[in-house]
PDB file of N, CA and C in Angstrom:
ATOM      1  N   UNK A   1      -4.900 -22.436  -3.199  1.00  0.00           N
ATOM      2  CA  UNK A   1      -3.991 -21.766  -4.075  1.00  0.00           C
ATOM      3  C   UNK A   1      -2.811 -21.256  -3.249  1.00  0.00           C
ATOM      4  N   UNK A   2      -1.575 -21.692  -3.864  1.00  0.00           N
ATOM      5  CA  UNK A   2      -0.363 -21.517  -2.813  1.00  0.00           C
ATOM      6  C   UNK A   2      -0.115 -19.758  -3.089  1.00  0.00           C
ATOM      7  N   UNK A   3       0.544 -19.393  -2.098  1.00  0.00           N
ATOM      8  CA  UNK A   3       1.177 -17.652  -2.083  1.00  0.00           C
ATOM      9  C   UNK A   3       2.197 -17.806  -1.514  1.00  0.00           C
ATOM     10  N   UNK A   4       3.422 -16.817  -2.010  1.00  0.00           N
ATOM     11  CA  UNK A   4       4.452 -15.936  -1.089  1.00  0.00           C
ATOM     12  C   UNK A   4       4.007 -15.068   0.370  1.00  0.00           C
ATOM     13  N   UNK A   5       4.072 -15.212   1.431  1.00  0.00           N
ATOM     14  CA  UNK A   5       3.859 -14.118   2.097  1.00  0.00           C
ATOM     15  C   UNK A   5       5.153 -12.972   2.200  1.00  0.00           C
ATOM     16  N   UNK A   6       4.067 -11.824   2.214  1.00  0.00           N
ATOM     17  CA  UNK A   6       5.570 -10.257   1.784  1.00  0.00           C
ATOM     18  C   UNK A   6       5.310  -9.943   3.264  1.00  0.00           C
ATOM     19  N   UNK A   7       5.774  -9.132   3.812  1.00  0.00           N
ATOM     20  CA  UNK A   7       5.322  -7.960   5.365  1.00  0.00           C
ATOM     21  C   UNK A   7       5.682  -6.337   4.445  1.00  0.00           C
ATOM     22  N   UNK A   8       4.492  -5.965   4.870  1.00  0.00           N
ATOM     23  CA  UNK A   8       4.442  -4.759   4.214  1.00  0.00           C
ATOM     24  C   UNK A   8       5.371  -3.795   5.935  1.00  0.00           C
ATOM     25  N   UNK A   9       6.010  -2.564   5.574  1.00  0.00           N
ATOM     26  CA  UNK A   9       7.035  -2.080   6.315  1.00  0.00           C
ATOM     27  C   UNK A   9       6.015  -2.263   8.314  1.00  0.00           C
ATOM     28  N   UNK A  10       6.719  -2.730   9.259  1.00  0.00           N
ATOM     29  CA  UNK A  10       6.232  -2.682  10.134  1.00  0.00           C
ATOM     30  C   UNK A  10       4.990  -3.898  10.246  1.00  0.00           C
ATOM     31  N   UNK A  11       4.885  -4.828   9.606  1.00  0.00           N
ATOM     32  CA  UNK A  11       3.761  -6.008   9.685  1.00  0.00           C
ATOM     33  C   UNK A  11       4.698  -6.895  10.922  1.00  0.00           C
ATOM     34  N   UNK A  12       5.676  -7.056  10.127  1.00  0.00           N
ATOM     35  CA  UNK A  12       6.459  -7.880  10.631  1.00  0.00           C
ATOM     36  C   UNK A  12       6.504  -7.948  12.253  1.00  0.00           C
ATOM     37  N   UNK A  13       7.035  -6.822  12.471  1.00  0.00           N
ATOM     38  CA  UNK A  13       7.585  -5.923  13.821  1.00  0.00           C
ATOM     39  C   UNK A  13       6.141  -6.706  14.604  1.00  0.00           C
ATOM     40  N   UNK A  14       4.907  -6.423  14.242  1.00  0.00           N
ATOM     41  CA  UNK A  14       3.674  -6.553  15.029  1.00  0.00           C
ATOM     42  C   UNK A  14       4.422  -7.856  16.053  1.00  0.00           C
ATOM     43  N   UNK A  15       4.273  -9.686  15.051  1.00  0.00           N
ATOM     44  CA  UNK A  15       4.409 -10.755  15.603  1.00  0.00           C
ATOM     45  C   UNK A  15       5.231 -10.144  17.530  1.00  0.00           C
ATOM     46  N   UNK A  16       6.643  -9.589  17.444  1.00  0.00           N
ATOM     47  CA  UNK A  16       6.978  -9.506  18.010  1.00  0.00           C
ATOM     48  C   UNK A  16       6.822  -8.933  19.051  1.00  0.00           C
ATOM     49  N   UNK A  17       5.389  -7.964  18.942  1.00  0.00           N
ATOM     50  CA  UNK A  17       4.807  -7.777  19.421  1.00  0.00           C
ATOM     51  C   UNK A  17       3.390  -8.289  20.932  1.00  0.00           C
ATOM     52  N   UNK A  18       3.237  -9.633  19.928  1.00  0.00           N
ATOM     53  CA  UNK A  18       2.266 -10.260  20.416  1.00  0.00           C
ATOM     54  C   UNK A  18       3.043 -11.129  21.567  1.00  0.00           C
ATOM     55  N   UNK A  19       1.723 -11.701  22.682  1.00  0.00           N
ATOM     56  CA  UNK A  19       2.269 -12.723  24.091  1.00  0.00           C
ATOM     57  C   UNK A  19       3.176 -13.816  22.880  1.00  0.00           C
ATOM     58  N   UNK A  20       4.184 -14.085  23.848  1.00  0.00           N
ATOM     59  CA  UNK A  20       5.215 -15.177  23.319  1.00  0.00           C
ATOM     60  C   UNK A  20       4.435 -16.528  23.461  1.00  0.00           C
ATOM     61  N   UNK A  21       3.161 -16.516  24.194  1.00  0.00           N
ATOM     62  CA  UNK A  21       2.562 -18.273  23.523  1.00  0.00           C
ATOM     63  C   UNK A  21       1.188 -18.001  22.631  1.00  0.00           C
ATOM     64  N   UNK A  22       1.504 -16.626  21.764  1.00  0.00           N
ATOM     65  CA  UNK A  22       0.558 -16.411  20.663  1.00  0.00           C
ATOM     66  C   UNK A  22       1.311 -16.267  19.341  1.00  0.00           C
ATOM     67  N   UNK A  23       2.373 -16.204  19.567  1.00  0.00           N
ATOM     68  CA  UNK A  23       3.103 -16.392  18.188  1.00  0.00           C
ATOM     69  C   UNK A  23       3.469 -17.781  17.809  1.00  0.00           C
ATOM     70  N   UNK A  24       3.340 -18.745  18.077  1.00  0.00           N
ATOM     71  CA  UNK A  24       3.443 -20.005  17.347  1.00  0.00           C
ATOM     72  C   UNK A  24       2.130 -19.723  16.742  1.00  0.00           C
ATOM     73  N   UNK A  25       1.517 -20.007  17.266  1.00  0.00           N
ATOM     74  CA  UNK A  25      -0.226 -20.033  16.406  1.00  0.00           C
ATOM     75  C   UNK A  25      -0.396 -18.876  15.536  1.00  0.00           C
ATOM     76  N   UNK A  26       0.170 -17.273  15.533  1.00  0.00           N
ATOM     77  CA  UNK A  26       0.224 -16.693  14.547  1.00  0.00           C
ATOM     78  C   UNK A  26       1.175 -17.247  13.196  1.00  0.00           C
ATOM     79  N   UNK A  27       2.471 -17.890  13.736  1.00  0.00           N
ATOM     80  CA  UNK A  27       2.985 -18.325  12.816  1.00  0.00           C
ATOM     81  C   UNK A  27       2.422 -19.831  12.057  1.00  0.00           C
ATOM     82  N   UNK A  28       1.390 -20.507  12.706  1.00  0.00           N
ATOM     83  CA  UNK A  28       0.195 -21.717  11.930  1.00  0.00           C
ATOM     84  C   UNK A  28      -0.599 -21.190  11.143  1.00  0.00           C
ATOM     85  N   UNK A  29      -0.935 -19.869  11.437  1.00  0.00           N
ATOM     86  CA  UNK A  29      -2.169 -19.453  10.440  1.00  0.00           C
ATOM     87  C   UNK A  29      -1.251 -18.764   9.319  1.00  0.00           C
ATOM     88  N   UNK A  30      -0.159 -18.480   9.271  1.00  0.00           N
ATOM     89  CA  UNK A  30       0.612 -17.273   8.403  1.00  0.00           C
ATOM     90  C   UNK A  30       0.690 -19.034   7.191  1.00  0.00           C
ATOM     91  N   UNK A  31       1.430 -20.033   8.086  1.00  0.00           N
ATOM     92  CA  UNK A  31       1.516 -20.975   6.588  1.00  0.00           C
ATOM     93  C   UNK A  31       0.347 -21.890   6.425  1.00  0.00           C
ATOM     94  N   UNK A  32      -0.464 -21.902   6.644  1.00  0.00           N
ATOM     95  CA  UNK A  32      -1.888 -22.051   6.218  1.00  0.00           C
ATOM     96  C   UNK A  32      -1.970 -21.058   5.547  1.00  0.00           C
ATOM     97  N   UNK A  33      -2.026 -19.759   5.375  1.00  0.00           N
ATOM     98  CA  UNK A  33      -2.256 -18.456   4.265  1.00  0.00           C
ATOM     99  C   UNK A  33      -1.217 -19.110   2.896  1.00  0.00           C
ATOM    100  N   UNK A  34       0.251 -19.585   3.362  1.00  0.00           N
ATOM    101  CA  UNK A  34       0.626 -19.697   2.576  1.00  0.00           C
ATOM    102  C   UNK A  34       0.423 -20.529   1.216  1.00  0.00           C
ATOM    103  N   UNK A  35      -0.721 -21.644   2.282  1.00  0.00           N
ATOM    104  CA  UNK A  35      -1.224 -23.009   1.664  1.00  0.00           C
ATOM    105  C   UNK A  35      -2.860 -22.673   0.885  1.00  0.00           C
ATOM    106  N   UNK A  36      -3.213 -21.335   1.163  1.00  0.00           N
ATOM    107  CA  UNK A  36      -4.583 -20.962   0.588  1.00  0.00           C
ATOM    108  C   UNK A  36      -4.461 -19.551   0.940  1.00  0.00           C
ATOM    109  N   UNK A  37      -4.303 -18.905  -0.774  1.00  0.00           N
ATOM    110  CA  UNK A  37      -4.192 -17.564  -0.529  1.00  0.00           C
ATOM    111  C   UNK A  37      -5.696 -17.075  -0.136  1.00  0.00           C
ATOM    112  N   UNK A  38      -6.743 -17.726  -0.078  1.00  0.00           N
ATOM    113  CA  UNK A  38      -8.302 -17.204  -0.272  1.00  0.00           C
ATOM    114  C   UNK A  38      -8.618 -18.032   1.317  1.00  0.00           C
ATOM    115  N   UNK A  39      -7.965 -17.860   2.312  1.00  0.00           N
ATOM    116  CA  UNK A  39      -8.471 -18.511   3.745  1.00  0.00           C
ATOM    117  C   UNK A  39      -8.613 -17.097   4.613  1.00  0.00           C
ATOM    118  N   UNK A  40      -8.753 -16.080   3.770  1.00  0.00           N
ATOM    119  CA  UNK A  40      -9.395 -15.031   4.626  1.00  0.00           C
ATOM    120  C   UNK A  40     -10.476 -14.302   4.451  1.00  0.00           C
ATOM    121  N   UNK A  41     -11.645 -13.618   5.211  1.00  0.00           N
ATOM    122  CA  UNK A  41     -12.670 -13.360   4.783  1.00  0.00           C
ATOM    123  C   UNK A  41     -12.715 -11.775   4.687  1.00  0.00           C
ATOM    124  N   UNK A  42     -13.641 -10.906   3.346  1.00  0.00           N
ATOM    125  CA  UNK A  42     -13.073  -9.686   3.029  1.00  0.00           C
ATOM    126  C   UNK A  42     -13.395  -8.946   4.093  1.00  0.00           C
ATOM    127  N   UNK A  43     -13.055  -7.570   3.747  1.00  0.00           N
ATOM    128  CA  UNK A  43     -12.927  -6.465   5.484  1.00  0.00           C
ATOM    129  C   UNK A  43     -13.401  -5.433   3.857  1.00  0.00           C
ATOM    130  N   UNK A  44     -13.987  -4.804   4.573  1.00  0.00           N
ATOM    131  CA  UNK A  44     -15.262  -3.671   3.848  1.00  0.00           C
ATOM    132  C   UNK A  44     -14.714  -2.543   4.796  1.00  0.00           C
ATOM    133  N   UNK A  45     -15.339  -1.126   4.874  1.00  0.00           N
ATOM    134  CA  UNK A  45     -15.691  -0.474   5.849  1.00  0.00           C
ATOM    135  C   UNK A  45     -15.654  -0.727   7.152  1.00  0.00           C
ATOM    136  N   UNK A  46     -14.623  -0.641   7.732  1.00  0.00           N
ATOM    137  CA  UNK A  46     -14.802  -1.083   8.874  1.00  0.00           C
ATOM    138  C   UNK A  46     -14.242  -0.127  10.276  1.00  0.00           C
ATOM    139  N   UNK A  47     -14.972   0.327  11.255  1.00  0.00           N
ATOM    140  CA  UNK A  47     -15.062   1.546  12.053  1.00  0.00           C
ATOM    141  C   UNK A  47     -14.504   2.612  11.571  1.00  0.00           C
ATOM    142  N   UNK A  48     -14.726   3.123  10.360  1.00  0.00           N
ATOM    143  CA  UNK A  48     -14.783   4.336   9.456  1.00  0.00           C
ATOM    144  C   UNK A  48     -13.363   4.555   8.864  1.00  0.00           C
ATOM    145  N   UNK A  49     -12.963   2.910   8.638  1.00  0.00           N
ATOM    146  CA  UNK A  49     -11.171   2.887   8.029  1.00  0.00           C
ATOM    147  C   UNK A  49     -11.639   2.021   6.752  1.00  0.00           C
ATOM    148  N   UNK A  50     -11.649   2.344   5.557  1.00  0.00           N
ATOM    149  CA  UNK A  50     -11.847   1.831   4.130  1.00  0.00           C
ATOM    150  C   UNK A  50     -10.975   0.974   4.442  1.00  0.00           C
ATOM    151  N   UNK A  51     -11.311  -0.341   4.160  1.00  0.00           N
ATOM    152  CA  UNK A  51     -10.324  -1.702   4.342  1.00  0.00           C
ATOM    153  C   UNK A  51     -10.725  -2.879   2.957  1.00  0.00           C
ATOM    154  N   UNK A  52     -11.792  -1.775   1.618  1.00  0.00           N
ATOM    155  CA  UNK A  52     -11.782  -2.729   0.841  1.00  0.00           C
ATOM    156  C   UNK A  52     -10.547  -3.184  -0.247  1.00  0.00           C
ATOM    157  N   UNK A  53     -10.711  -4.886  -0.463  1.00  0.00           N
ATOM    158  CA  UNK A  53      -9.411  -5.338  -0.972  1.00  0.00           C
ATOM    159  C   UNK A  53      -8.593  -5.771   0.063  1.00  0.00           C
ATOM    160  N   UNK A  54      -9.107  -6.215   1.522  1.00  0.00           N
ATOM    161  CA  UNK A  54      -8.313  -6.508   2.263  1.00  0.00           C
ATOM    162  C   UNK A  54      -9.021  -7.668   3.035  1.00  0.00           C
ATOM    163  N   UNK A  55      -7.835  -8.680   3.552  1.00  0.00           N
ATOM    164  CA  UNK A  55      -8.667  -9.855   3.899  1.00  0.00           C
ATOM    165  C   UNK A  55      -8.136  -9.685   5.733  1.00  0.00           C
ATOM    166  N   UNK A  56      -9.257 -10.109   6.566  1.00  0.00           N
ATOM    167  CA  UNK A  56      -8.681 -10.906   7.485  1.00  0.00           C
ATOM    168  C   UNK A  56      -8.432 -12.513   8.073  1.00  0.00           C
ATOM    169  N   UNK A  57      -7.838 -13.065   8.601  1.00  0.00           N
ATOM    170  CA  UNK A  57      -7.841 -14.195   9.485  1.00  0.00           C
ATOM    171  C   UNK A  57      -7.756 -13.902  10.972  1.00  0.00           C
ATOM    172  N   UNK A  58      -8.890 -14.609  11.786  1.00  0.00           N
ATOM    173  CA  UNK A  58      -8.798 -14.516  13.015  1.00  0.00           C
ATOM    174  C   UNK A  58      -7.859 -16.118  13.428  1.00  0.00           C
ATOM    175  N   UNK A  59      -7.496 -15.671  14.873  1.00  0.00           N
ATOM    176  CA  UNK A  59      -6.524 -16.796  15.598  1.00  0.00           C
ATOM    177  C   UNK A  59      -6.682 -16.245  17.019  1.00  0.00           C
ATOM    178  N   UNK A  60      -6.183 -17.050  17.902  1.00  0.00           N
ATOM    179  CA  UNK A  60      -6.700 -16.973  19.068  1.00  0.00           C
ATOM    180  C   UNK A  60      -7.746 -16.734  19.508  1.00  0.00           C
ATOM    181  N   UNK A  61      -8.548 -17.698  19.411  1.00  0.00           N
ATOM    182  CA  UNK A  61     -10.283 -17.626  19.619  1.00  0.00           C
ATOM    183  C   UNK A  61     -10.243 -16.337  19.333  1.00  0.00           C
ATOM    184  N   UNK A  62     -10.551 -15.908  18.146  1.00  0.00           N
ATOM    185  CA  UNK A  62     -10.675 -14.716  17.291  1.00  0.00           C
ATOM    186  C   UNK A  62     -10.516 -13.206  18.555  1.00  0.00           C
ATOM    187  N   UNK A  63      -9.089 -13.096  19.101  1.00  0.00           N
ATOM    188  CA  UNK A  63      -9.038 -11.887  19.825  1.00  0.00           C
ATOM    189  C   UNK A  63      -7.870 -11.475  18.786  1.00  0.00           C
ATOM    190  N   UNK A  64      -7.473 -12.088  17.766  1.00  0.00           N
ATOM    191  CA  UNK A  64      -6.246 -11.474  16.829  1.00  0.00           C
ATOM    192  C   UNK A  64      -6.786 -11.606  15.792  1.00  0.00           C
ATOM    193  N   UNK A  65      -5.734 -10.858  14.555  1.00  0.00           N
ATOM    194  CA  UNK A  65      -6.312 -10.890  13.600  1.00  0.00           C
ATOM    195  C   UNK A  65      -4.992 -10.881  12.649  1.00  0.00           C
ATOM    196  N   UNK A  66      -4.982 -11.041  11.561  1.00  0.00           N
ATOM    197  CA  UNK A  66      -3.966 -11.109  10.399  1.00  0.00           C
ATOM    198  C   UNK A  66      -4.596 -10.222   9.332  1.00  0.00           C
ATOM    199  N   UNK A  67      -4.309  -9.226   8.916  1.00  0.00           N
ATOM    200  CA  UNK A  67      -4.871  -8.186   8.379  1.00  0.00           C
ATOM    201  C   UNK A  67      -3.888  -8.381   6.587  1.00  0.00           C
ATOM    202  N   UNK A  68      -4.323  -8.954   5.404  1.00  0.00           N
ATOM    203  CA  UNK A  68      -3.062  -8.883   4.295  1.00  0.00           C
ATOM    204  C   UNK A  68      -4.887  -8.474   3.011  1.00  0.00           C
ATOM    205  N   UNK A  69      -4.136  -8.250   2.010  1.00  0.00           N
ATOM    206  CA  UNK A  69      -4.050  -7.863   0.510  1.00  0.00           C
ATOM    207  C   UNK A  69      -3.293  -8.658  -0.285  1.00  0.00           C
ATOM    208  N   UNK A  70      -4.120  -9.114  -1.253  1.00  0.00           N
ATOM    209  CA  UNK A  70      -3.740 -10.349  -2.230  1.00  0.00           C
ATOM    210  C   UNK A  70      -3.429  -9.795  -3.705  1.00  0.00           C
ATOM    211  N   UNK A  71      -2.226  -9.977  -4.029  1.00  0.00           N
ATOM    212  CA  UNK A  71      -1.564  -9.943  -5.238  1.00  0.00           C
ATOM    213  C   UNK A  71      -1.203 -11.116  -6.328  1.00  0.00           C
ATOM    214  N   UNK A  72      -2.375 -11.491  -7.429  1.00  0.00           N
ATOM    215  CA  UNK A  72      -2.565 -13.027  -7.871  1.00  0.00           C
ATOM    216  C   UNK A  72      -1.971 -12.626  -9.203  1.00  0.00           C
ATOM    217  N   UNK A  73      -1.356 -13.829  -9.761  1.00  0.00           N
ATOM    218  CA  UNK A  73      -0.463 -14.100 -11.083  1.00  0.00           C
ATOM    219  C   UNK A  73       0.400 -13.037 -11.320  1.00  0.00           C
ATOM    220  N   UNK A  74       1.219 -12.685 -10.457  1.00  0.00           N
ATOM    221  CA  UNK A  74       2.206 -12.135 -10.548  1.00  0.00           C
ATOM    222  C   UNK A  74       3.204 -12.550 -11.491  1.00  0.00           C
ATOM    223  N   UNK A  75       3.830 -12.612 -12.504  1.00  0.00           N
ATOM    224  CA  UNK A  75       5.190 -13.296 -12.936  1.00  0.00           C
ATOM    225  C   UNK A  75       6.605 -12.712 -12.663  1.00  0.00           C
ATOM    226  N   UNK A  76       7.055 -13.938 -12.654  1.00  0.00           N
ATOM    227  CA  UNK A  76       8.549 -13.455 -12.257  1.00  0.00           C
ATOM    228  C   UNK A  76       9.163 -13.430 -13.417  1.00  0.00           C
ATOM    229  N   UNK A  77      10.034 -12.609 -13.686  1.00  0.00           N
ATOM    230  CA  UNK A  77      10.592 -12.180 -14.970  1.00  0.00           C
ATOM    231  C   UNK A  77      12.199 -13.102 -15.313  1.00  0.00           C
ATOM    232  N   UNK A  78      12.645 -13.368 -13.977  1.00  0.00           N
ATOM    233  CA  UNK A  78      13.880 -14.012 -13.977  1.00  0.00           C
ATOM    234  C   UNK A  78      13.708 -15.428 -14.846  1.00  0.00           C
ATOM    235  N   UNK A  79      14.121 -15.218 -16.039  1.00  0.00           N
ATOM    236  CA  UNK A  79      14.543 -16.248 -17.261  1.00  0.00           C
ATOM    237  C   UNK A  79      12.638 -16.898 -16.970  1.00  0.00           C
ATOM    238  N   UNK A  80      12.551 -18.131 -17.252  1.00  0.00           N
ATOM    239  CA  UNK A  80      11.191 -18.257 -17.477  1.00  0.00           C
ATOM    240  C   UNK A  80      10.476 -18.693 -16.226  1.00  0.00           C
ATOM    241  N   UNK A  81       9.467 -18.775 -15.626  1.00  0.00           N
ATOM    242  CA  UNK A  81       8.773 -19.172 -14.577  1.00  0.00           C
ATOM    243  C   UNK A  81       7.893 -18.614 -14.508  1.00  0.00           C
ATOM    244  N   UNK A  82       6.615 -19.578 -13.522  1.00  0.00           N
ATOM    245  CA  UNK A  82       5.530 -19.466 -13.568  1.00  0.00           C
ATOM    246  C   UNK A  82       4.749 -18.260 -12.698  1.00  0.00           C
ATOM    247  N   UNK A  83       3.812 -17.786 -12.813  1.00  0.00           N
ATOM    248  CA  UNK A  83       2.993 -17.185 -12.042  1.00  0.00           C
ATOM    249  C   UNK A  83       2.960 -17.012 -10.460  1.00  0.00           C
ATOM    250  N   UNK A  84       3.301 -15.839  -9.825  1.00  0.00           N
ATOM    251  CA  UNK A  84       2.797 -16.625  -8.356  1.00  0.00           C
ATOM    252  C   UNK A  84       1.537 -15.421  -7.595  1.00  0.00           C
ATOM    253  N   UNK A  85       1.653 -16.404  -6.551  1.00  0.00           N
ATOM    254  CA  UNK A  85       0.295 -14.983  -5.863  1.00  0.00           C
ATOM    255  C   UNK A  85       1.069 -14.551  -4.793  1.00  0.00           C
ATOM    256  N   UNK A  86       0.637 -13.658  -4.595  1.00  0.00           N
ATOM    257  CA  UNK A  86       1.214 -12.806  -2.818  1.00  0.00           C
ATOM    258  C   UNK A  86       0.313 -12.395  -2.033  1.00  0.00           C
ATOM    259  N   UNK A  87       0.486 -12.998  -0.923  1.00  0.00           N
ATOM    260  CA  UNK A  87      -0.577 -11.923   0.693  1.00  0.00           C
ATOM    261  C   UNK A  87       0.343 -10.797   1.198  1.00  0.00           C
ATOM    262  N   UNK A  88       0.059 -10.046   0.552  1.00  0.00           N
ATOM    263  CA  UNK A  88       0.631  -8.978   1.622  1.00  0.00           C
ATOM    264  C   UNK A  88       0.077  -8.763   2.816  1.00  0.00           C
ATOM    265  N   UNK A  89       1.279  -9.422   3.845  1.00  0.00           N
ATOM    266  CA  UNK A  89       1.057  -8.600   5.074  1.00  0.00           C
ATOM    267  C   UNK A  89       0.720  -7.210   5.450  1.00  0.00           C
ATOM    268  N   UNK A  90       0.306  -7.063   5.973  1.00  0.00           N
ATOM    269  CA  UNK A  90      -0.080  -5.708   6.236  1.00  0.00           C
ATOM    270  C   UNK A  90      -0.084  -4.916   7.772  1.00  0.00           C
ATOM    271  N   UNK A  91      -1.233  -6.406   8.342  1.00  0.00           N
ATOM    272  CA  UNK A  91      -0.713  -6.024   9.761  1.00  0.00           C
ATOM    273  C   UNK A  91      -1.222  -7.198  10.937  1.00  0.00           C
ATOM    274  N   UNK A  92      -0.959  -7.204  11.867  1.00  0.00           N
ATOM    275  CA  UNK A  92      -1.086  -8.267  12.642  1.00  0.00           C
ATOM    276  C   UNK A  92      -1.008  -7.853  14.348  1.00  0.00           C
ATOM    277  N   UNK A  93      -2.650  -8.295  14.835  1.00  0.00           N
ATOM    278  CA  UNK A  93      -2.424  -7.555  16.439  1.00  0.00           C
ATOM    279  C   UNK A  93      -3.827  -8.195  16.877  1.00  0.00           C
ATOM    280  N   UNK A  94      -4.311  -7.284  17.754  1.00  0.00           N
ATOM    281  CA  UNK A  94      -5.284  -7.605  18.805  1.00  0.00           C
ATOM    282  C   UNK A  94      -6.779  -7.295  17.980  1.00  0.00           C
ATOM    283  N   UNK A  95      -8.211  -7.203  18.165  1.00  0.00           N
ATOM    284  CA  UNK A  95      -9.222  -7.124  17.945  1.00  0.00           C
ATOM    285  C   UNK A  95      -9.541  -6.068  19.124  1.00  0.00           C
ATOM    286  N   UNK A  96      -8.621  -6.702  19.666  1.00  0.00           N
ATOM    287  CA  UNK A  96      -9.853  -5.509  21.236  1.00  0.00           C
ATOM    288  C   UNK A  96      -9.584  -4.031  20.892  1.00  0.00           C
ATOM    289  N   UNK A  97     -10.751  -3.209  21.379  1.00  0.00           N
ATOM    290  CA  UNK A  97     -10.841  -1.732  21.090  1.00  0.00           C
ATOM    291  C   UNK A  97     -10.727  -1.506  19.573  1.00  0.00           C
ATOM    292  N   UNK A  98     -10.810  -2.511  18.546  1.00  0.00           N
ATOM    293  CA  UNK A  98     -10.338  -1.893  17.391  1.00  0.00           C
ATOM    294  C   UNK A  98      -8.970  -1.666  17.112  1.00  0.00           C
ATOM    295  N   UNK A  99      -8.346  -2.567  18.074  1.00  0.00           N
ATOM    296  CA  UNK A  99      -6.479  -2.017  17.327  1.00  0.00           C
ATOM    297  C   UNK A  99      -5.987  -1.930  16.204  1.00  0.00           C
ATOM    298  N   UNK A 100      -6.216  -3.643  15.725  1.00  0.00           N
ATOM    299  CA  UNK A 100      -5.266  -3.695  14.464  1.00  0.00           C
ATOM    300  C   UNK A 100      -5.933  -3.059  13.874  1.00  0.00           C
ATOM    301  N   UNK A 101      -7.408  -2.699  13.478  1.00  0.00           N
ATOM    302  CA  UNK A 101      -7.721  -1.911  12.454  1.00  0.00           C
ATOM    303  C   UNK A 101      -7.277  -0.334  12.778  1.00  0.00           C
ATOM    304  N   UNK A 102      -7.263  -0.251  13.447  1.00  0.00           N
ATOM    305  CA  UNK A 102      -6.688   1.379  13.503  1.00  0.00           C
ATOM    306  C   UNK A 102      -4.702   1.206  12.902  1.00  0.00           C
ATOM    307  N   UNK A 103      -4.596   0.634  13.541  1.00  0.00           N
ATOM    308  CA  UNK A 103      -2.963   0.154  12.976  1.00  0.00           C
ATOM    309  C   UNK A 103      -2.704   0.143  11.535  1.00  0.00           C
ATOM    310  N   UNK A 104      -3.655  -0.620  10.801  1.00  0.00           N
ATOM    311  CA  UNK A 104      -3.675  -1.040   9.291  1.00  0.00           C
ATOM    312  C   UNK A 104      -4.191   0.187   8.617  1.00  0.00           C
ATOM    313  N   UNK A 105      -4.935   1.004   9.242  1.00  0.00           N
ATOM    314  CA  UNK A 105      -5.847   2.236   8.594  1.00  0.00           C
ATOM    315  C   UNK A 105      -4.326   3.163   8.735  1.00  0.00           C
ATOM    316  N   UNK A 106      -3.561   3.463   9.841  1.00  0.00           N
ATOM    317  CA  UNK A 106      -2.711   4.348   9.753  1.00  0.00           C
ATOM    318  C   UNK A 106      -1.909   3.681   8.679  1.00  0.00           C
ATOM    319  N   UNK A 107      -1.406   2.514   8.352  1.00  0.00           N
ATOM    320  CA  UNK A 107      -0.217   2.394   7.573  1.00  0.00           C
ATOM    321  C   UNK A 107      -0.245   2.282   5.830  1.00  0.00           C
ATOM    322  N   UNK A 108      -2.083   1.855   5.801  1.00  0.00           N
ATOM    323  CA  UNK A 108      -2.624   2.392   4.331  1.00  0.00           C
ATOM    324  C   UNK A 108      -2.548   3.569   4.018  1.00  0.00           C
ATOM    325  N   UNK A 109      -2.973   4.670   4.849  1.00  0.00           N
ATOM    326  CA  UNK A 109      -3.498   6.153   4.295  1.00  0.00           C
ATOM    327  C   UNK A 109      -2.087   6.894   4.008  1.00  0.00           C
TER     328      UNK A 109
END
């Protein structure tokens, strides 16, 4: 199921964040998301940051992660057209120590 990807404030910023030969491959998995809004697996409770309703994708032999929230049949109101879905970005970083989830927990609450 195809999606828009959004960056929720500061998702974005992350990529630029990451080693410069880990952002091509963040940017393979972002349009693969685009190509299957449901290619991420859900995030529950996770080290005491409520993350339900939120999907991840791992990349780089799973030391990263793509942290988004799915917004399905959206319509666009502009004259007639169809339905679309959205991943909201949310956030995008490392696994180690728990980063991105601490990252994504500060920018939900």
């Amino acid at each position: 199921m195809k999606c828009s990807i959004k960056f929720k404030p500061g998702a974005y910023n992350d990529i630029e964040k990451l080693p410069i030969n880990i952002q091509g491959e963040c940017f393979e998995m972002l349009d693969r998301l685009e190509n299957n809004l449901h290619l991420g697996r859900p995030l529950e409770n996770k080290y005491g940051i409520d993350l339900n309703g939120y999907y991840k994708i791992y990349f780089n032999n799973a030391k990263y992660r793509i942290i988004y929230s799915k917004t399905e049949n959206v319509v666009e109101v502009k004259g007639i057209s169809p339905s679309i879905n959205i991943a909201n970005i949310v956030g995008i970083g490392p696994r180690k120590n728990f980063a991105i989830y601490k990252t994504v927990g500060n920018r939900i609450s």
